[in-house]
C-alpha atoms as a PDB file:
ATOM      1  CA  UNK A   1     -12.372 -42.757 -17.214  1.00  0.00           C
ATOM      2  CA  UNK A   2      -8.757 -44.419 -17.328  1.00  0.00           C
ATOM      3  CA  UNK A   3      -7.973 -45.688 -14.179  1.00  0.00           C
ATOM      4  CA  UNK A   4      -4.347 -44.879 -12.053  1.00  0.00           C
ATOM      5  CA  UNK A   5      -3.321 -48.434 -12.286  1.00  0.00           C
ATOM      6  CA  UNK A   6      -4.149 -48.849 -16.150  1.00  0.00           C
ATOM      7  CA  UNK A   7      -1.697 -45.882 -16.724  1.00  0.00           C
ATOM      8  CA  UNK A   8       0.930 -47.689 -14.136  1.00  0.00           C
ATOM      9  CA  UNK A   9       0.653 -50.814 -16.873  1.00  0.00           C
ATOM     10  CA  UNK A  10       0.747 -48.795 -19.648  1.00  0.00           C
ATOM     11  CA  UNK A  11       3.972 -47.119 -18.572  1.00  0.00           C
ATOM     12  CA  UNK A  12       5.680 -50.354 -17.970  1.00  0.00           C
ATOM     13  CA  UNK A  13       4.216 -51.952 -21.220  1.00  0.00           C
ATOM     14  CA  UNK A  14       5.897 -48.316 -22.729  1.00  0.00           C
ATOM     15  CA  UNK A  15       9.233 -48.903 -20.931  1.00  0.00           C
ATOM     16  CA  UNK A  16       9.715 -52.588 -21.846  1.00  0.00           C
ATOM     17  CA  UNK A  17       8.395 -51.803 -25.907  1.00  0.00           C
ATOM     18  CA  UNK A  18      10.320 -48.309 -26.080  1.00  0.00           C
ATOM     19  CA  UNK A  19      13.061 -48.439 -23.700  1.00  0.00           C
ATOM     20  CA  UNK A  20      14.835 -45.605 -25.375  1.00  0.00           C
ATOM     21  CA  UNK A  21      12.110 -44.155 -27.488  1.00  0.00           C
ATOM     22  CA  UNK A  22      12.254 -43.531 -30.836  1.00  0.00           C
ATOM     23  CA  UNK A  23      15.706 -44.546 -32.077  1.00  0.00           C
ATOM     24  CA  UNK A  24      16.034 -43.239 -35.594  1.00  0.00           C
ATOM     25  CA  UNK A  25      18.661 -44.986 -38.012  1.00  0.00           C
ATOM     26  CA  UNK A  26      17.968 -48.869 -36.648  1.00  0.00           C
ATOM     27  CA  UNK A  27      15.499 -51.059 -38.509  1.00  0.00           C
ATOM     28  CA  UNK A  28      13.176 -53.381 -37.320  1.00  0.00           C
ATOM     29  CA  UNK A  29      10.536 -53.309 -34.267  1.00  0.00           C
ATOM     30  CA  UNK A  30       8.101 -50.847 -33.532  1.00  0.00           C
ATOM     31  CA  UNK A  31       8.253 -47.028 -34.117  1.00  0.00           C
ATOM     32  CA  UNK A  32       6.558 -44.573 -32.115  1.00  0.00           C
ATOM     33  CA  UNK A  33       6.468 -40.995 -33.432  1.00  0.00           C
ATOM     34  CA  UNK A  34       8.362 -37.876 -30.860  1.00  0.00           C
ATOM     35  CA  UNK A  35       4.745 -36.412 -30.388  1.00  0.00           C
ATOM     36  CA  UNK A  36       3.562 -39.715 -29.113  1.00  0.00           C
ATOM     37  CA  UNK A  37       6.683 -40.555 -27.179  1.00  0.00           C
ATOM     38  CA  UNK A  38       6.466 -37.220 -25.871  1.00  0.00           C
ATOM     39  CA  UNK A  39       2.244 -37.268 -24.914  1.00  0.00           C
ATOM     40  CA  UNK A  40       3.223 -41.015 -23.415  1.00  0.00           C
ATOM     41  CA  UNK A  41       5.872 -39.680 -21.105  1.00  0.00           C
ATOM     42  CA  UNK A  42       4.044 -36.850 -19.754  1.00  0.00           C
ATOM     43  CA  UNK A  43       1.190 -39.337 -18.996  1.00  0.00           C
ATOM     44  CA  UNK A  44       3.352 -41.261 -16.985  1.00  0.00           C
ATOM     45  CA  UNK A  45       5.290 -38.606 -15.000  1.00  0.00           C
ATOM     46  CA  UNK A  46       1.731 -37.728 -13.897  1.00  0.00           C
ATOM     47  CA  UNK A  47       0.500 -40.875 -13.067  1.00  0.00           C
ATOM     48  CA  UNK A  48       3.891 -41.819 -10.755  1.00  0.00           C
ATOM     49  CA  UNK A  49       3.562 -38.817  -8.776  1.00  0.00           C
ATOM     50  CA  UNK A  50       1.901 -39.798  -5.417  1.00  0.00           C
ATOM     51  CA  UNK A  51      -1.059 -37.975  -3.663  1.00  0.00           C
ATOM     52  CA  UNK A  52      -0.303 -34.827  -2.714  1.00  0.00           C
ATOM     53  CA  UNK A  53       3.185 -34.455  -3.490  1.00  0.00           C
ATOM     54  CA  UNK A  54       4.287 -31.394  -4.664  1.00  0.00           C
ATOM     55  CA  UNK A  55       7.474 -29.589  -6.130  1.00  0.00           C
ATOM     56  CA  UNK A  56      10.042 -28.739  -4.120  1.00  0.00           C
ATOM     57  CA  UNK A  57      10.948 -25.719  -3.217  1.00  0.00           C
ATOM     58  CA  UNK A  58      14.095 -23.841  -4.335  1.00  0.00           C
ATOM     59  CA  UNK A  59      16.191 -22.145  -1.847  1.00  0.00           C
ATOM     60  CA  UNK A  60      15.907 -18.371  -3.766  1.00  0.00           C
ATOM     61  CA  UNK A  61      11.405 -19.517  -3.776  1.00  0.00           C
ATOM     62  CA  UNK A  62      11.844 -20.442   0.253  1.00  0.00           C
ATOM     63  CA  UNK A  63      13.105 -16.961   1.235  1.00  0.00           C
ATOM     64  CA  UNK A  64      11.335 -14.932  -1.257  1.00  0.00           C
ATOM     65  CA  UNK A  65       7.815 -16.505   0.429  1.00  0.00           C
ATOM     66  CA  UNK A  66       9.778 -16.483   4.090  1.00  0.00           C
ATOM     67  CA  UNK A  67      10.282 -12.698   3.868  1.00  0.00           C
ATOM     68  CA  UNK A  68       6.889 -12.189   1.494  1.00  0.00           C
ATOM     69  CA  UNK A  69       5.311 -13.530   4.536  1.00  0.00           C
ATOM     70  CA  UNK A  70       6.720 -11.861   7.288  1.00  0.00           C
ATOM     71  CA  UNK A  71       6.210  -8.786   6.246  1.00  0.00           C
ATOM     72  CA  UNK A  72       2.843  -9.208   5.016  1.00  0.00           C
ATOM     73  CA  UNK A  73       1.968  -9.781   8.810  1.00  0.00           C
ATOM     74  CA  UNK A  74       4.095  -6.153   9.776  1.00  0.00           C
ATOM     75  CA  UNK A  75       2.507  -4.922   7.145  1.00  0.00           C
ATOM     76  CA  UNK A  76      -1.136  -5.363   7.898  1.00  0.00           C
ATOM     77  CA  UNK A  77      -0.214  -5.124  11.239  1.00  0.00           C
ATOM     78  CA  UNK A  78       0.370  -1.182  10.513  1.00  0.00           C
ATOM     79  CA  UNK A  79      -2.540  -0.782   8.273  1.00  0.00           C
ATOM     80  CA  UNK A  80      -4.807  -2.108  10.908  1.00  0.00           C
ATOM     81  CA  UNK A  81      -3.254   0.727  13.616  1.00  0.00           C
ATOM     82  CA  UNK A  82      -4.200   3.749  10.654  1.00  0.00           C
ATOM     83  CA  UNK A  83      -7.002   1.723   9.206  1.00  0.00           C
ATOM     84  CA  UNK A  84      -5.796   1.939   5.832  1.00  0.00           C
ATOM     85  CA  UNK A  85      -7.664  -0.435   3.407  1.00  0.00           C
ATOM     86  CA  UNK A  86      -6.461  -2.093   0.158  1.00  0.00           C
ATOM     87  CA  UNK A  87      -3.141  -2.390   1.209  1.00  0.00           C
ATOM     88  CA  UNK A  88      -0.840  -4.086  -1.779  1.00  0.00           C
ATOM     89  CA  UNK A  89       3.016  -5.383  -1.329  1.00  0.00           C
ATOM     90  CA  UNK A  90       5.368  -5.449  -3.680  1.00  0.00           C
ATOM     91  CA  UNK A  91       9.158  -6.821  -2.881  1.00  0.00           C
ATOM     92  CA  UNK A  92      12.435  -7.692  -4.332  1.00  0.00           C
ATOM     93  CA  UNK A  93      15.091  -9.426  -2.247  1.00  0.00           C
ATOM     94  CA  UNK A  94      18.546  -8.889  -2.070  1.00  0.00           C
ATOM     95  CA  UNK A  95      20.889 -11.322  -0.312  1.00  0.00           C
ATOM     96  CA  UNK A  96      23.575  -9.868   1.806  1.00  0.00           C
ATOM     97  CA  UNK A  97      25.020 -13.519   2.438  1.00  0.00           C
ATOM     98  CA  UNK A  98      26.379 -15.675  -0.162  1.00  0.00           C
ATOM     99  CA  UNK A  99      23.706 -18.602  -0.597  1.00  0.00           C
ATOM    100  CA  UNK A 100      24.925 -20.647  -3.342  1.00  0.00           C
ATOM    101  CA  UNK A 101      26.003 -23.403  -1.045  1.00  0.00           C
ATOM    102  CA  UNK A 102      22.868 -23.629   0.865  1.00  0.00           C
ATOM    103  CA  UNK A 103      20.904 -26.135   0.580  1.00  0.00           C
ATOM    104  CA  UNK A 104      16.718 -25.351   0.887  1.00  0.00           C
ATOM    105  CA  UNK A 105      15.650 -25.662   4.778  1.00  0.00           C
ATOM    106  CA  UNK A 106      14.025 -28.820   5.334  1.00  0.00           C
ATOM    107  CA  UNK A 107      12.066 -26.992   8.106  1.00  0.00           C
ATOM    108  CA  UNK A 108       9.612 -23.356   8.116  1.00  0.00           C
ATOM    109  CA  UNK A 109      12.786 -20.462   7.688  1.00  0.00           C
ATOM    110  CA  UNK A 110      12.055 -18.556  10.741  1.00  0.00           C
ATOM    111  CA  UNK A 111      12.515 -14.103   9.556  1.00  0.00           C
ATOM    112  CA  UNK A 112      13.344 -11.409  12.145  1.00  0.00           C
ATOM    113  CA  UNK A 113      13.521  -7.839  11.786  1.00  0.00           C
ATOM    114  CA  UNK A 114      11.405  -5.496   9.572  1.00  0.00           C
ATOM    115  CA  UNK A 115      10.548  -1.391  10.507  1.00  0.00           C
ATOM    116  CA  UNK A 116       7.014  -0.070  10.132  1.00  0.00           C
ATOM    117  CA  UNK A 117       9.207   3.658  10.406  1.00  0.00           C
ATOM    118  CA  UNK A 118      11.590   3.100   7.519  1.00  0.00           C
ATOM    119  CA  UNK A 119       8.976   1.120   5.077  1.00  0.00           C
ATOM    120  CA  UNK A 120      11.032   1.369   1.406  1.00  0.00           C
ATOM    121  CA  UNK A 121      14.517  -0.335   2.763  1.00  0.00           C
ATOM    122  CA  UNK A 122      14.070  -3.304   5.478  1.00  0.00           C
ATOM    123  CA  UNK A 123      16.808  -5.264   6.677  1.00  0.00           C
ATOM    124  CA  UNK A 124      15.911  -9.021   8.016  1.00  0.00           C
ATOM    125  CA  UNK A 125      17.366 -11.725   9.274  1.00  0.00           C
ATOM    126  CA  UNK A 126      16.699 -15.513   8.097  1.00  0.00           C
ATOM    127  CA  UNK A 127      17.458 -18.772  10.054  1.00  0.00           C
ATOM    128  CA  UNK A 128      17.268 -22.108   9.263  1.00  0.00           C
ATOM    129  CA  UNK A 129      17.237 -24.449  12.278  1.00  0.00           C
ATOM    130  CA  UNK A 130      19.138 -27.824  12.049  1.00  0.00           C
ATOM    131  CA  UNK A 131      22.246 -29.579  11.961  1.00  0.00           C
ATOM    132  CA  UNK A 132      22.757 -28.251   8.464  1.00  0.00           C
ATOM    133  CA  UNK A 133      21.078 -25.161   9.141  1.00  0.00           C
ATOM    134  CA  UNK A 134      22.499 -21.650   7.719  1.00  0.00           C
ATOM    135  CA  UNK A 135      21.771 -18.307   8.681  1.00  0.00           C
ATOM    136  CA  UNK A 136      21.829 -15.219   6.284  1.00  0.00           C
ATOM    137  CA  UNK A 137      21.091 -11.133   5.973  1.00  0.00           C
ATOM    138  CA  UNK A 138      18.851 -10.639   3.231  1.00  0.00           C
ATOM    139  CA  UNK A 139      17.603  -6.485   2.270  1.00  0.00           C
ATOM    140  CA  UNK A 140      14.591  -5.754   0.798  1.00  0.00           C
ATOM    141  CA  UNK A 141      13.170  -3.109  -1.207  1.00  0.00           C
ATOM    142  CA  UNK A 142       9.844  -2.754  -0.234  1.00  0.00           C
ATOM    143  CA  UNK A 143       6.845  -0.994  -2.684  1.00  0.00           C
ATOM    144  CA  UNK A 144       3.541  -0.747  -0.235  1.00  0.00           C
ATOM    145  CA  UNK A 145       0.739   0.605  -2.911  1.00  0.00           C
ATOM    146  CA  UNK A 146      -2.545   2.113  -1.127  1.00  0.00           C
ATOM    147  CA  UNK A 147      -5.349   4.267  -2.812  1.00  0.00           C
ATOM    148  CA  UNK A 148      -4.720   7.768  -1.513  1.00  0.00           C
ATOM    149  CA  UNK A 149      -6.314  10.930  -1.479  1.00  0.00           C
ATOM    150  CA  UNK A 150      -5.303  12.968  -4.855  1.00  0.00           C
ATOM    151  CA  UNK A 151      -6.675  16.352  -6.499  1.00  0.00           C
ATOM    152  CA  UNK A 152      -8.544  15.573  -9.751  1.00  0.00           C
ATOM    153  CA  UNK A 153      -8.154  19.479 -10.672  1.00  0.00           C
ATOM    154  CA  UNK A 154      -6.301  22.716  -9.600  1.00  0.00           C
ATOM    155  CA  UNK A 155      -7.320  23.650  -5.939  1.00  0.00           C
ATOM    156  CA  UNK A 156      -5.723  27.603  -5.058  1.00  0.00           C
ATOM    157  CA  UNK A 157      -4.753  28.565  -2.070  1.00  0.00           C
ATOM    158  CA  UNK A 158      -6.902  29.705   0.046  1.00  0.00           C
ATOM    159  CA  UNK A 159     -10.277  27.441  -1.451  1.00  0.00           C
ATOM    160  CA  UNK A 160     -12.035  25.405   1.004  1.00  0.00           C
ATOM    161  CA  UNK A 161     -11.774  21.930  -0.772  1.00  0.00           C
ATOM    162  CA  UNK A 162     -15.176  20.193  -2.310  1.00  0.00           C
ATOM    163  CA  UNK A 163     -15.728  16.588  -2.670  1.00  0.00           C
ATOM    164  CA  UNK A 164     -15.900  16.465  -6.327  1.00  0.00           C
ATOM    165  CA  UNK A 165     -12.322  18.117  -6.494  1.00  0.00           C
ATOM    166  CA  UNK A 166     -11.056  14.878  -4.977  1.00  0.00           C
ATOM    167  CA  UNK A 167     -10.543  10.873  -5.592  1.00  0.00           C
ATOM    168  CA  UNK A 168      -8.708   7.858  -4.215  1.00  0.00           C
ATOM    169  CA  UNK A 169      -6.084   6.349  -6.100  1.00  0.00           C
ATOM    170  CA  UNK A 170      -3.045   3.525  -5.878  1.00  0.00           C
ATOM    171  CA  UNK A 171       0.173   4.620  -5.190  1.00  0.00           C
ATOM    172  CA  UNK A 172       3.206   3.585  -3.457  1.00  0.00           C
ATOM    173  CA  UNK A 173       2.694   5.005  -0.071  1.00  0.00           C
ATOM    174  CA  UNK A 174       7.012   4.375   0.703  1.00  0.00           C
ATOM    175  CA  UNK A 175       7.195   7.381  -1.987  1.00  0.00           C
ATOM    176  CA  UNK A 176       4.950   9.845  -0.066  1.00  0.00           C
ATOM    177  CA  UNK A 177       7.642  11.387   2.929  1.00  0.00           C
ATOM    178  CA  UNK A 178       5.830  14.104   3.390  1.00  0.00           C
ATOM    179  CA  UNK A 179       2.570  12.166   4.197  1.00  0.00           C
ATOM    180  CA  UNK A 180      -0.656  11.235   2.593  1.00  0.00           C
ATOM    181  CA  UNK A 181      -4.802  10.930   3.739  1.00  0.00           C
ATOM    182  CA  UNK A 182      -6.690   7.755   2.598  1.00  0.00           C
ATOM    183  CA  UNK A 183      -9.756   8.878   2.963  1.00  0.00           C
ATOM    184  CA  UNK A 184     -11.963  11.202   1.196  1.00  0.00           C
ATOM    185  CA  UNK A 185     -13.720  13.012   4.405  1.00  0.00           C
ATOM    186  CA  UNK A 186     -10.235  13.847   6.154  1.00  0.00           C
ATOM    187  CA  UNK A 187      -9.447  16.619   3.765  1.00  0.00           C
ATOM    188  CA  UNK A 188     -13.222  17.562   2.336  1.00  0.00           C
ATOM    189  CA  UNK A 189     -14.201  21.034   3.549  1.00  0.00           C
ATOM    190  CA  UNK A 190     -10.391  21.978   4.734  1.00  0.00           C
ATOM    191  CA  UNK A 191      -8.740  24.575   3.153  1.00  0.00           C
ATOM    192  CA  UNK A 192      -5.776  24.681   0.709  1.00  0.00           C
ATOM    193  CA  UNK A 193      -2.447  25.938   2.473  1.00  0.00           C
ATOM    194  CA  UNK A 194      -0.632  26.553  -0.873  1.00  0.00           C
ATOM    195  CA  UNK A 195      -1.605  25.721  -4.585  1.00  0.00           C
ATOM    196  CA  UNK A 196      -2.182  22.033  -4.949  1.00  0.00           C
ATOM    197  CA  UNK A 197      -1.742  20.849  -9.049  1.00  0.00           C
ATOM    198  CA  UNK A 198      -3.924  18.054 -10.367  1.00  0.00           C
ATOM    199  CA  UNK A 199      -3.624  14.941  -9.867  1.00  0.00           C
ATOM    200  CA  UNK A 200      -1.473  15.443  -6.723  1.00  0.00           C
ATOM    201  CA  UNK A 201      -0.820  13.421  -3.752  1.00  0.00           C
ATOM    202  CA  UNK A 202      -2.419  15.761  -0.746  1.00  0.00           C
ATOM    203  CA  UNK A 203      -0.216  15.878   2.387  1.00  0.00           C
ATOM    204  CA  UNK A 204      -0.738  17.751   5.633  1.00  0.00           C
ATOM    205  CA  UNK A 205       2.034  20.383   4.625  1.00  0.00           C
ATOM    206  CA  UNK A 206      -0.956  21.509   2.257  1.00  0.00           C
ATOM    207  CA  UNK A 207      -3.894  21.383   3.860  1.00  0.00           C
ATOM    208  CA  UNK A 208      -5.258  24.323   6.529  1.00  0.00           C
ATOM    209  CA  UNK A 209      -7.978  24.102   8.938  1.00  0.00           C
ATOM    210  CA  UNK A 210     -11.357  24.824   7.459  1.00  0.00           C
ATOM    211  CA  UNK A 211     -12.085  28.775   6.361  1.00  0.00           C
ATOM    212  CA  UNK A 212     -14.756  29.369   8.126  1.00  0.00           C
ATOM    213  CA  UNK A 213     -14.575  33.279   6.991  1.00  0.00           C
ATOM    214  CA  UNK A 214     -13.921  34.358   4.096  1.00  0.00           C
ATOM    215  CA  UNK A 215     -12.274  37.869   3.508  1.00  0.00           C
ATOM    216  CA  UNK A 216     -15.120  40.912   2.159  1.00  0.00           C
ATOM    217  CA  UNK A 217     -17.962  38.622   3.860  1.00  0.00           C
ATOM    218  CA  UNK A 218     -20.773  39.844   5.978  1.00  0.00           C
ATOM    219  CA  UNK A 219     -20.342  38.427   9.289  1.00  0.00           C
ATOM    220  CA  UNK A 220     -21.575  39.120  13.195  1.00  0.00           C
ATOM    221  CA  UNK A 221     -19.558  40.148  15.673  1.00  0.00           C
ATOM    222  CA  UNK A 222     -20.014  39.259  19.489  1.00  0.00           C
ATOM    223  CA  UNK A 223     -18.691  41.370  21.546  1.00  0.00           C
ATOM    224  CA  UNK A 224     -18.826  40.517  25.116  1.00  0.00           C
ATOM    225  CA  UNK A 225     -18.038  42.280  28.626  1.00  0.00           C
ATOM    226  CA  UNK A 226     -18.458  41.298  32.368  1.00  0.00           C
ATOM    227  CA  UNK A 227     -21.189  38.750  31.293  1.00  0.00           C
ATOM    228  CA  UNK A 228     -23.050  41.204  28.894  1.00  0.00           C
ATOM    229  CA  UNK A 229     -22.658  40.376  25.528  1.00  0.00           C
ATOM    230  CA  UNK A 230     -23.994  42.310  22.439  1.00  0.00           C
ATOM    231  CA  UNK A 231     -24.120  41.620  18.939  1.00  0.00           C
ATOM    232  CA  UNK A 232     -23.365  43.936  16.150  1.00  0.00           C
ATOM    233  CA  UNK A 233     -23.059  43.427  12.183  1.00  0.00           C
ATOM    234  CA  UNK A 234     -19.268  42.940  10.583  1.00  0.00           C
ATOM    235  CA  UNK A 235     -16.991  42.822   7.787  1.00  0.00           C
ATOM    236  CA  UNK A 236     -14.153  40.592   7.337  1.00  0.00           C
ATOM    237  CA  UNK A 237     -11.343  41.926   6.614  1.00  0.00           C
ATOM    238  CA  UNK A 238      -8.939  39.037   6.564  1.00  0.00           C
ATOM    239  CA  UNK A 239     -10.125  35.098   6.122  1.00  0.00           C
ATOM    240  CA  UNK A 240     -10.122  32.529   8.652  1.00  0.00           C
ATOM    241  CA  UNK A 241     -10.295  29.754  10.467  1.00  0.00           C
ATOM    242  CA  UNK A 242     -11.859  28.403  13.954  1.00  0.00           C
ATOM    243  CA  UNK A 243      -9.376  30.116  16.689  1.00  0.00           C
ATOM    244  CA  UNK A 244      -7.792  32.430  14.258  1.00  0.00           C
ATOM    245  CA  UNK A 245      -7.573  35.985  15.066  1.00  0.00           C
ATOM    246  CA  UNK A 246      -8.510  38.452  11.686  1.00  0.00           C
ATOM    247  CA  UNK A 247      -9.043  41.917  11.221  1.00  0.00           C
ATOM    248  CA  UNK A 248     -12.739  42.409  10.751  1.00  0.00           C
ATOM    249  CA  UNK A 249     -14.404  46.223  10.379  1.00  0.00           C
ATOM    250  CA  UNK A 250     -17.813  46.886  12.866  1.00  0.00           C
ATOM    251  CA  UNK A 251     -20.336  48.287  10.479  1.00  0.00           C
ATOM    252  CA  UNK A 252     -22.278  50.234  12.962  1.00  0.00           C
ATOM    253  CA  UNK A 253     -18.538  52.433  14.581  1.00  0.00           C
ATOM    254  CA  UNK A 254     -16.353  51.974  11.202  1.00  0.00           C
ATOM    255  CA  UNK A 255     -13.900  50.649  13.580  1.00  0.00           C
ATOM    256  CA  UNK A 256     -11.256  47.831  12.425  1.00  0.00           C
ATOM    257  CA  UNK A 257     -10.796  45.433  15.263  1.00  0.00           C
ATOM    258  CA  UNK A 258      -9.376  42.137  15.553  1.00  0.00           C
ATOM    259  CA  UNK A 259     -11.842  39.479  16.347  1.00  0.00           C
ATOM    260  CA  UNK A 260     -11.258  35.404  17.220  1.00  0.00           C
ATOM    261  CA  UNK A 261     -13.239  33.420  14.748  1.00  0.00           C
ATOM    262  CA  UNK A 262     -15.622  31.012  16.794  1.00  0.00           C
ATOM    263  CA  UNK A 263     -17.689  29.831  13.882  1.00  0.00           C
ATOM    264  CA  UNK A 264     -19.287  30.175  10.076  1.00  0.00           C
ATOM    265  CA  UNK A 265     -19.291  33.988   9.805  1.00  0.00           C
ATOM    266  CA  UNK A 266     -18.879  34.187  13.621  1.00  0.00           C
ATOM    267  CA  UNK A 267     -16.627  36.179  15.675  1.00  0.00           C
ATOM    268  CA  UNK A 268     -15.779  37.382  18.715  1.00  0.00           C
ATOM    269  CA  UNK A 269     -14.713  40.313  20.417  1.00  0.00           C
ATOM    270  CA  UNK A 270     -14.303  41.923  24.092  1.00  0.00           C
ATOM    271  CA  UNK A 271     -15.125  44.801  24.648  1.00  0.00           C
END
């Protein structure tokens, strides 16, 4: 293994042999091919670099990682409040101050602002403390990708929604204003409000409480009175929902009444 200080002497030995490379058009001394030259001082850059130092930053790198930072921590903040998982950020900044006579901050650039309401657009504010601090306005357009809820095929109006008619998938949740679910179980067994395509993002404007009745089934009807209740077979009429009120037909008078459904092929009725 080459040791640090035999590439230190080498480099010197290098400088002191080549001290301008290869110089082509002079005769006499050594040559050195550009490959060489080239290997040789890359060896050397690395071996006078101390411990541990690193790169430093530019100005555009310190806010992009500033900003990338802070609203990271909004960010998960949020998803932890709706338990969303597999939250993803995406951002592009935009500068609303000129910044191309700052000079990087020699200290951490301290970001305010940010809305969890207004996720696409935010608005922040970045300081640099010091004697040659600066203080800017940056925007930001913000992508937050999450797997959602999506149809995998046609679901009609009126169908109670299956498992298998449903998967998670990425997508930018800041492009979703009329809402989205993120899990699988919030919309399984509800019913379809209006015709959801495939492959579409489901939102609460389409989704209905459960149909616990469907319209032409067989149901029972309770019917109760001053503590007595009775029981009598039933049509439905119209479908529905727990705590809707449908038309249903009692098979034993041929009456139509209008019953509250209370459960699977269960309604009630007074009497």
């Amino acid at each position: 293994m080459i040791s640090l200080d035999f590439l230190k002497r080498y480099c010197a030995k290098m400088s002191a042999t080549f001290p301008h490379g290869n110089q082509r058009g002079k005769t006499g001394g050594s040559k050195i091919s550009p490959f060489i030259f080239l290997v040789a001082l890359s060896t050397c850059a690395i071996a006078g670099e101390k411990p541990g130092q690193k790169a430093e930053q530019t100005l555009e790198q310190q806010i992009d990682q500033a900003i990338h930072q802070h609203l990271q921590t909004l960010m998960n903040q949020q998803a932890k409040e709706n338990g969303w998982q597999g939250l993803r950020l995406a951002i592009e900044n935009t500068p609303l101050t000129r910044t191309q006579q700052l000079a990087p901050c020699p200290t951490e650039i301290h970001v305010s602002g940010g809305s969890t309401t207004k996720l696409a657009r935010q608005q922040l504010t970045l300081e640099c403390a010091g004697a040659k601090g600066w203080l800017i306005k940056v925007s930001s357009d913000v992508q937050l990708f999450l797997p959602v809820v999506i149809s995998t095929s046609v679901i009609n109006r009126g169908d109670t929604i299956q498992r298998n008619q449903l998967k998670l998938q990425e997508n930018d949740i800041t492009r979703s204003p009329r809402g989205f679910y993120h899990r699988l179980d919030q919309v399984t067994n509800m019913g379809a409000k209006r015709r959801i395509r495939a492959n579409q993002i489901l939102s609460p404007d389409l989704i209905d409480q459960p149909q616990l009745i469907k319209r032409g089934e067989k149901i029972k009807i309770i019917a109760n009175r001053d503590g007595i209740s009775a029981s009598m077979p039933g049509e439905a009429l119209e479908k529905g929902g727990e705590g809707e009120i449908i038309r249903v037909k009692n098979l034993s008078s041929g009456k139509t009444i209008e019953a509250k459904v209370v459960g699977a092929g269960v309604v009630s009725s007074t009497f």
